[in-house]
Structure formats: C-alpha cells, structure tokens
N, C-alpha and C. Protein backbone atom coordinates (compact mmCIF):
# COMPACT_ATOMS: atom_id res chain seq x y z
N UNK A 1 37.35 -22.30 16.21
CA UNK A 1 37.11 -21.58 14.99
C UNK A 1 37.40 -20.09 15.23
N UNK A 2 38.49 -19.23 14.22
CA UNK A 2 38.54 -18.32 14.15
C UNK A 2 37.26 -17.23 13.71
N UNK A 3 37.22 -16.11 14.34
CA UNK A 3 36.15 -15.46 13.93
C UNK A 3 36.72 -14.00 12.97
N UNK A 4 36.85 -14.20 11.72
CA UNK A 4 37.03 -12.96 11.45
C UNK A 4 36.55 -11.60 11.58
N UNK A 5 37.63 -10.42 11.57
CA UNK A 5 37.80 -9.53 12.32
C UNK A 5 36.62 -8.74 12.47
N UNK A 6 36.41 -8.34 11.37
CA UNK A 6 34.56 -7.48 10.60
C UNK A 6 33.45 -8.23 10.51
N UNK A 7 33.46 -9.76 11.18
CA UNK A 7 32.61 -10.40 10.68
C UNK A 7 31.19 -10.13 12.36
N UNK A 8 30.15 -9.95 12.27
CA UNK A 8 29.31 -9.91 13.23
C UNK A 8 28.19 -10.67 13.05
N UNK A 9 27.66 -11.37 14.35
CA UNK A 9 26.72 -11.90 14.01
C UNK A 9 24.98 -10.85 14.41
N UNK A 10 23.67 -11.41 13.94
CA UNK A 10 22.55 -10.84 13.90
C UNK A 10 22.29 -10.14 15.66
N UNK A 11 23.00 -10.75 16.37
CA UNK A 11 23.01 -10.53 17.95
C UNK A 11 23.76 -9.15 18.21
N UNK A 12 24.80 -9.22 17.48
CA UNK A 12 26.02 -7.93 17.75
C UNK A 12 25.44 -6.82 16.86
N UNK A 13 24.70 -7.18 15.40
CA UNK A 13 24.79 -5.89 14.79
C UNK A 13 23.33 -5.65 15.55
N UNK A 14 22.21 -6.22 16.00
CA UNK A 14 21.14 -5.29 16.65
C UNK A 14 21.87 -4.83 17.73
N UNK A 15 22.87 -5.03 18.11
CA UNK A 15 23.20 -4.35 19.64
C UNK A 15 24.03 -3.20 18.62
N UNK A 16 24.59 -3.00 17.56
CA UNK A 16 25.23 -2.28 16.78
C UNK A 16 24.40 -0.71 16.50
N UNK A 17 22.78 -1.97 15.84
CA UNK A 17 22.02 -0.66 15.41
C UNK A 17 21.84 0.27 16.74
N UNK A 18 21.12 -0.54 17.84
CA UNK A 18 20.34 0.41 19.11
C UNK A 18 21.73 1.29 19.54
N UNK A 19 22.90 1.11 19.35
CA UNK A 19 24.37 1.85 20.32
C UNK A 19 24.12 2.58 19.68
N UNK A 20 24.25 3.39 18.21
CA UNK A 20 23.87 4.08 16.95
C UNK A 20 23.70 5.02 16.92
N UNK A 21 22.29 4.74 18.01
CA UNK A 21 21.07 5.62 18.12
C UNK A 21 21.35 6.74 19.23
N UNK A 22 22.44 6.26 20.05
CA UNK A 22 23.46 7.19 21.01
C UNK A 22 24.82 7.07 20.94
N UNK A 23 25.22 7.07 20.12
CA UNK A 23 26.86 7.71 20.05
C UNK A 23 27.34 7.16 18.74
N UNK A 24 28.36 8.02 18.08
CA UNK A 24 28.94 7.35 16.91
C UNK A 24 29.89 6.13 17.25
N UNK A 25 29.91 5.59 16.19
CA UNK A 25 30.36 4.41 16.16
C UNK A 25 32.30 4.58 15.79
N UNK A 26 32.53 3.83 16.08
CA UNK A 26 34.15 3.33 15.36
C UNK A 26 33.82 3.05 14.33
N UNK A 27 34.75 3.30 13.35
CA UNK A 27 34.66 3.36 11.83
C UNK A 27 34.78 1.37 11.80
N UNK A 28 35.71 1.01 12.46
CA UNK A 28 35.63 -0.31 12.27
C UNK A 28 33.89 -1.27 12.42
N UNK A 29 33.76 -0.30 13.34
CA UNK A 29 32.24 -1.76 13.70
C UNK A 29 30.74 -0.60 12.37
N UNK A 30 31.41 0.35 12.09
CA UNK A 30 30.88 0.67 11.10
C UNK A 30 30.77 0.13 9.75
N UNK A 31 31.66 0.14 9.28
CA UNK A 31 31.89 -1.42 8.60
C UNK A 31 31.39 -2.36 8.41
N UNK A 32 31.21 -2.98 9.92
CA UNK A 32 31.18 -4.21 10.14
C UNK A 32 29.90 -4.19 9.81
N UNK A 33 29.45 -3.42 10.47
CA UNK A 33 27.80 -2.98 10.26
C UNK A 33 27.17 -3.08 8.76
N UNK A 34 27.57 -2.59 7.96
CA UNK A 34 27.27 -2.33 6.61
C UNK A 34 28.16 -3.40 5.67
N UNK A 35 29.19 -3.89 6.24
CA UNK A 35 28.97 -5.75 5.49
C UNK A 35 27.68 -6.48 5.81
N UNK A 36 27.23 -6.77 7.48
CA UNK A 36 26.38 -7.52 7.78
C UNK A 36 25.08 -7.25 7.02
N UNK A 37 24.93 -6.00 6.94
CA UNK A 37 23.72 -5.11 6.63
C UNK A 37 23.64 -5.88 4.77
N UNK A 38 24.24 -6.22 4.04
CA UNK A 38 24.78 -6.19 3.13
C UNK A 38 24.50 -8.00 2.76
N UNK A 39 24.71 -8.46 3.71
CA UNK A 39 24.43 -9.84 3.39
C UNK A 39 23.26 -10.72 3.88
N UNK A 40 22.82 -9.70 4.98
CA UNK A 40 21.90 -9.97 5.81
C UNK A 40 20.22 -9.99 5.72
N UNK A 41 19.30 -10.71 5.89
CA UNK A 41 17.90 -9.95 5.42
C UNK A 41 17.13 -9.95 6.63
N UNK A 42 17.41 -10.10 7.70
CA UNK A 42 16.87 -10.06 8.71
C UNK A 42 17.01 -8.40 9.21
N UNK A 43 19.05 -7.96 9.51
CA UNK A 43 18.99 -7.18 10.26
C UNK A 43 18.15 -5.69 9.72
N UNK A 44 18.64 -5.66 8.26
CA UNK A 44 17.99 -4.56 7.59
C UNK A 44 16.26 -4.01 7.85
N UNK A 45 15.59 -4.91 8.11
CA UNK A 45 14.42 -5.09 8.51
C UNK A 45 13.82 -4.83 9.73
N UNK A 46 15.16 -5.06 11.03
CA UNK A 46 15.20 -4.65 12.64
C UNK A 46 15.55 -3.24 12.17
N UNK A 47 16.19 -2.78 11.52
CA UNK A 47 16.85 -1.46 11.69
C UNK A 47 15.74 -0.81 10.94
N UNK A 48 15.27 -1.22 9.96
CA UNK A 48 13.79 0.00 9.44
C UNK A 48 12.90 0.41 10.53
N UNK A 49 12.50 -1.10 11.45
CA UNK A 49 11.75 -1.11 12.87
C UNK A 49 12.17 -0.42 13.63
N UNK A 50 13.44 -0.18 14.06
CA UNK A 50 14.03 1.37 14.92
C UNK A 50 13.87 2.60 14.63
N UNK A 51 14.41 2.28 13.04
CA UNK A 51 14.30 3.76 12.62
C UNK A 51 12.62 4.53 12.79
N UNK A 52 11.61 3.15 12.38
CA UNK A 52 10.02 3.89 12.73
C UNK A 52 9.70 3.96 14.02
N UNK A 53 10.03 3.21 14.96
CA UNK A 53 9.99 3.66 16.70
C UNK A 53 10.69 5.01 16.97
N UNK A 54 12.04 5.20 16.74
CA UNK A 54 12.39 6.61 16.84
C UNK A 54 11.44 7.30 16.31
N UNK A 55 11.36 7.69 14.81
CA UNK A 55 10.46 8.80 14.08
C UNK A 55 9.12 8.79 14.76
N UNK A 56 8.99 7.50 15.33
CA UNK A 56 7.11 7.41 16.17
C UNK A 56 7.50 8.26 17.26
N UNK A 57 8.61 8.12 18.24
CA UNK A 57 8.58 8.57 19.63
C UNK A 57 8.67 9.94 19.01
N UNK A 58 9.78 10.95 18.59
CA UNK A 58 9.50 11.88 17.95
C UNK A 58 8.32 12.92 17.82
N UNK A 59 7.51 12.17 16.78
CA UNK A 59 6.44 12.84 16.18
C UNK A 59 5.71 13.09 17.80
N UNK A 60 5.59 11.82 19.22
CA UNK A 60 5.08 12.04 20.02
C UNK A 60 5.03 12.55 20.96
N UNK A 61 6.35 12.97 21.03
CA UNK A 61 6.89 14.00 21.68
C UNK A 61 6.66 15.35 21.59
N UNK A 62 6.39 15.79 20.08
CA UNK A 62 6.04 16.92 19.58
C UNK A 62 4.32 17.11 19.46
N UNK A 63 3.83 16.36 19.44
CA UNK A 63 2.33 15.98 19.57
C UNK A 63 1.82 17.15 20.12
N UNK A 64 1.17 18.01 20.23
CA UNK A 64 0.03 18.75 20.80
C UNK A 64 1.18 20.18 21.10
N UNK A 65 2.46 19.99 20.47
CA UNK A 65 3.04 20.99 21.01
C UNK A 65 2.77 22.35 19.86
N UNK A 66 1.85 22.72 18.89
CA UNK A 66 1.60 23.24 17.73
C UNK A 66 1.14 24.30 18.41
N UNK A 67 0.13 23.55 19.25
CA UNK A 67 -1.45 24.79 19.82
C UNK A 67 -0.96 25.57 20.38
C-alpha cells in the first residue's frame, strides 16, 4: 500500500508537534501537520497538552524571579 505524500499518521504528527517546539518545520510536514490536525481528534488534544507543559515549565522558570 502506497502511502500518500502529506498523509501522517498520530505517531509522526506527535513526533511533528514535540520537533516544533525546537526548530521550524518544512513547509511540507507543515502541512502535513495541519491536514492531520484537521481530521484528527486525538492529536489536537496532545498538542493543547504541550502547549500547557511548555506555558507550565515557563511560568516555573520565572517563579520567584519577581522578588
């Protein structure tokens, strides 16, 4: 079975989202990303979960740095 070209599965686009998070992407697997994202109801849901672990590590990083 052929795999078309843009097509990714739930395995590739979480390895898609976490790469993301350090370096830009190729416009192609960008794409690819935001078809999957698009049809998908799982990955959208991993990627909110990153996005609040980042903004968590963040905020904790900065934590106590005010005083």
């Amino acid at each position: 079975m052929k795999k078309l070209p843009l097509m990714r599965s739930c395995k590739e686009v979480s390895a898609l989202v976490i790469a993301r998070e350090d370096r830009q992407l190729p416009m192609t697997e960008q794409l690819a990303l935001r078809m999957h994202m698009a049809i998908c109801k799982a990955c959208p849901a991993f990627e909110r979960q990153v996005l609040t672990m980042r903004n968590a590590m963040k905020q904790w990083r900065h934590y106590g740095s005010d005083e």
